[in-house]
Protein backbone atom coordinates (compact mmCIF):
# COMPACT_ATOMS: atom_id res chain seq x y z
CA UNK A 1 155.30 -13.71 103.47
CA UNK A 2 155.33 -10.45 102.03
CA UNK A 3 152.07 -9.52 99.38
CA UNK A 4 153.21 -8.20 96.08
CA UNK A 5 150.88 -6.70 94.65
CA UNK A 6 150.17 -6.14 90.87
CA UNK A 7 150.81 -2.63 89.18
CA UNK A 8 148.00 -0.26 88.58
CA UNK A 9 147.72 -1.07 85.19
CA UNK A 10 148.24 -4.42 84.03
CA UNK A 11 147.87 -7.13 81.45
CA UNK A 12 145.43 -10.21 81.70
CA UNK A 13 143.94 -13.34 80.01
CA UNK A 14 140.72 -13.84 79.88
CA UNK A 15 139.34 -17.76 78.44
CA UNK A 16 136.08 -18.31 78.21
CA UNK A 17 135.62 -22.45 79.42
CA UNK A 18 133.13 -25.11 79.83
CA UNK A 19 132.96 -27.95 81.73
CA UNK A 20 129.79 -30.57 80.84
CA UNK A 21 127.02 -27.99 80.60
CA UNK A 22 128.79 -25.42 82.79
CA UNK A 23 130.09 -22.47 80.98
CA UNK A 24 132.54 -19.75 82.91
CA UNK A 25 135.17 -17.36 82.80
CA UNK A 26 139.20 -16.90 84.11
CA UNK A 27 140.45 -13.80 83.87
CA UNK A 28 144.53 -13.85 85.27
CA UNK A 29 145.89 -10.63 85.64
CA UNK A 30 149.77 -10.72 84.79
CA UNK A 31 152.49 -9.41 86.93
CA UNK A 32 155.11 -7.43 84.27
CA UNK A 33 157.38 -10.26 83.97
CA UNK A 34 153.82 -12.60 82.55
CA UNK A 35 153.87 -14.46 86.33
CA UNK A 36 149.90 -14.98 87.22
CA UNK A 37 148.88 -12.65 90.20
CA UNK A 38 145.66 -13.05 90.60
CA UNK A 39 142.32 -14.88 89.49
CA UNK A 40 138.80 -14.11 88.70
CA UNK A 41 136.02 -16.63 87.94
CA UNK A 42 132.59 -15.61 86.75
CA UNK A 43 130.34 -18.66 86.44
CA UNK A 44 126.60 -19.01 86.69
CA UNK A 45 123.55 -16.35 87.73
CA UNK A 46 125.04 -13.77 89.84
CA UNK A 47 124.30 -14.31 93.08
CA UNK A 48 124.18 -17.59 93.24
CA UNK A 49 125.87 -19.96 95.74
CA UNK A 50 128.40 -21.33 92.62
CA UNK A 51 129.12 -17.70 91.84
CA UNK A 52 130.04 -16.72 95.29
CA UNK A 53 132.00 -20.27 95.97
CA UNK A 54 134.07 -18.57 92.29
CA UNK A 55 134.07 -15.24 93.40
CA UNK A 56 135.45 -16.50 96.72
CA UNK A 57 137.86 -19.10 95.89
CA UNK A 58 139.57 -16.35 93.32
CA UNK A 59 139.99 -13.59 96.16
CA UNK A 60 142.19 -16.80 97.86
CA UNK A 61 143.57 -17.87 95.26
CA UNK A 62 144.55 -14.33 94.26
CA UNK A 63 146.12 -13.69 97.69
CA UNK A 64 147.90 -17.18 97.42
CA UNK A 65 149.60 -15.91 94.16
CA UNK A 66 150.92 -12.50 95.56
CA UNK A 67 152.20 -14.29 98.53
CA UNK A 68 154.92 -16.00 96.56
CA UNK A 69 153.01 -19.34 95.75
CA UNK A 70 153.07 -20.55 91.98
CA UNK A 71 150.86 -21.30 89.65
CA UNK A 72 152.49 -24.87 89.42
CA UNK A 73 152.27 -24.86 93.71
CA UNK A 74 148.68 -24.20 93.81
CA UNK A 75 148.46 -26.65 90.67
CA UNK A 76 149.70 -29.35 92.63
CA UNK A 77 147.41 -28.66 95.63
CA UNK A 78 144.00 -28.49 93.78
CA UNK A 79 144.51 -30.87 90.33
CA UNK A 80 142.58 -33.74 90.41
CA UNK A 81 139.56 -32.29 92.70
CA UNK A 82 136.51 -34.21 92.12
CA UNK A 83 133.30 -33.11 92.30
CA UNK A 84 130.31 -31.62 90.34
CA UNK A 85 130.14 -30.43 87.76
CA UNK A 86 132.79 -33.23 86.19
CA UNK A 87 132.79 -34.20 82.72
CA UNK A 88 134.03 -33.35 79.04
CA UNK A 89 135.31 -29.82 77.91
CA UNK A 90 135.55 -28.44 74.79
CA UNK A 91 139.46 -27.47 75.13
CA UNK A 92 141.63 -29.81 72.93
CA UNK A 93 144.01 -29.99 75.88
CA UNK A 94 141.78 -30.53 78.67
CA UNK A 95 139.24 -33.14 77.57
CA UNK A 96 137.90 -34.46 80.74
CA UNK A 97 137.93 -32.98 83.86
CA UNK A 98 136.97 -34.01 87.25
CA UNK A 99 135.78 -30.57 88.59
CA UNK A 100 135.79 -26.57 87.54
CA UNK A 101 138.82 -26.59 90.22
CA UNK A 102 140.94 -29.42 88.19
CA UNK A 103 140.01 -27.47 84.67
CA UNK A 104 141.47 -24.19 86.35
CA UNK A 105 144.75 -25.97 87.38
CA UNK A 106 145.17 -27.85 84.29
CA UNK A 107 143.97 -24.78 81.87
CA UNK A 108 146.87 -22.33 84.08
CA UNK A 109 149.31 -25.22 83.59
CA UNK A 110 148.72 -25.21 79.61
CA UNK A 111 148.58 -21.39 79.65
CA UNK A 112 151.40 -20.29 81.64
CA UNK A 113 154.46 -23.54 81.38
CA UNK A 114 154.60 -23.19 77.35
């Protein structure tokens, strides 16, 4: 496949999340037409092995989206992942996740299918 990548200059979310005691970041920069393109996560101390697992796991996912794979693709690839941390959230939508990874999924699902 064929990587399309995002103008220059483009528009982004950014939601601030938590998952148990685990606060992070998504920021999803939007292609013009509002189609996700590409995803960073900033979670933890900088440096850390969580915040290079994030920082890595974006840069894939990232490539994943300007390859031509959905949002609702990846969704149904990586939903449901279990491990730690796992717990409650504070988003109304999303009130009990099994992983950061299943929060992401679910959280781009709410965000983006409306």
């Amino acid at each position: 496949m064929k990587r399309e990548r995002l103008p220059t200059t483009r528009s982004s979310v950014t939601h601030r999340g938590q998952v148990a005691s685990t606060r992070f970041y998504l920021t999803i920069g939007l292609y013009d037409d509002g189609r996700p393109g590409e995803l960073f996560i900033v979670i933890g101390k900088e440096g850390s092995t969580v915040a290079g697992w994030a920082d890595s796991f974006g840069i894939a996912i990232s490539m994943l989206l300007q390859s031509g794979w959905s949002h609702k693709e990846l969704a149904t690839k990586f939903r449901g992942s279990q491990f730690e941390p796992r717990g409650y959230t504070q988003h109304p939508d999303l009130q009990e996740v099994s992983s950061i990874v299943d929060y992401i999924f679910r959280w781009m699902e709410v965000q983006f299918d409306r």
